[in-house]
Protein backbone atom coordinates (compact mmCIF):
# COMPACT_ATOMS: atom_id res chain seq x y z
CA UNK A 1 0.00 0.00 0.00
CA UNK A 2 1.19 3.62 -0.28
CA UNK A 3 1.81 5.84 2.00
CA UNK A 4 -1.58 7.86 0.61
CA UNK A 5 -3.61 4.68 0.90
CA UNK A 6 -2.33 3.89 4.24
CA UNK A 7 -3.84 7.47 5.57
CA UNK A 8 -7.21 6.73 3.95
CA UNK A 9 -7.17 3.93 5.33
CA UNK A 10 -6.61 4.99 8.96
CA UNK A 11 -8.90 7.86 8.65
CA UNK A 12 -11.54 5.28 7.91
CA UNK A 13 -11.09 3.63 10.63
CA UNK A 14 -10.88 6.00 12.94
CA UNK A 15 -14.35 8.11 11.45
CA UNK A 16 -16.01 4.76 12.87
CA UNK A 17 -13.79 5.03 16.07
CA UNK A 18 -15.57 8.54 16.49
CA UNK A 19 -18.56 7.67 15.55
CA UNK A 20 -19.11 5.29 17.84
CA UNK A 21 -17.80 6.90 20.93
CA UNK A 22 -20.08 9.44 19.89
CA UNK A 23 -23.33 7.57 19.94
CA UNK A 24 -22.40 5.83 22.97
CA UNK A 25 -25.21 6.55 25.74
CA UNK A 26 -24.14 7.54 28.83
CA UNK A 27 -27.48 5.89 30.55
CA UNK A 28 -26.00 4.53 33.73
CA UNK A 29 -22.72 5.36 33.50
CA UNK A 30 -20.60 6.68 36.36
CA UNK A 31 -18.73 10.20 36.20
CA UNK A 32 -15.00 8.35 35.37
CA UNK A 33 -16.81 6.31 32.55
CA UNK A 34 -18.08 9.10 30.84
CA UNK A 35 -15.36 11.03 31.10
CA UNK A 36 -13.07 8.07 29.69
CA UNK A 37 -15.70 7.95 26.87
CA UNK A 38 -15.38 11.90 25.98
CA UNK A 39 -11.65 11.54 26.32
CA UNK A 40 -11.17 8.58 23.79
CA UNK A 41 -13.89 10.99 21.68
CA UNK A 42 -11.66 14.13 21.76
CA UNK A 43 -8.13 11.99 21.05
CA UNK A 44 -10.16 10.40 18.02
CA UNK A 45 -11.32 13.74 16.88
CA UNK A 46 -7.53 15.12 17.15
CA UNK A 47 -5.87 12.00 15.42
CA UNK A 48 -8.68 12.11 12.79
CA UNK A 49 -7.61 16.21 12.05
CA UNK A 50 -4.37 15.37 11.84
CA UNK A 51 -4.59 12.43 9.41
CA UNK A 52 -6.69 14.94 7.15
CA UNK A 53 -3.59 17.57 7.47
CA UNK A 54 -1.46 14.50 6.72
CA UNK A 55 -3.13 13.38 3.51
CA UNK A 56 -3.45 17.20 2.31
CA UNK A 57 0.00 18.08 2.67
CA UNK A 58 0.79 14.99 0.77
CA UNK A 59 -1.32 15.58 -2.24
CA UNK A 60 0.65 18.94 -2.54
């Protein structure tokens, strides 16, 4: 695989990472487990910006 297709590839997978910490309920969930939820949200959101960035700057 290239480099290119190795991004793609990575950003897919981590769009369905944040996806599904994002429709995960917080019904009966304590304080730490939601917070560990919106963490692992905000670090998928990050790495998924930056893998964007990546692929961009390589297309230049």
């Amino acid at each position: 695989m290239t480099r290119n297709q190795n991004i793609r590839q990575e950003i897919r997978h981590q769009l369905a990472v944040q996806n599904h910490l994002g429709a995960c309920t917080t019904t009966g969930k304590s304080d730490k487990e939601i917070a560990h939820i919106d963490e692992r949200f905000f670090l998928a959101c990050e790495k998924l910006e930056a893998l964007q960035a990546g692929l961009k700057r390589s297309k230049k």
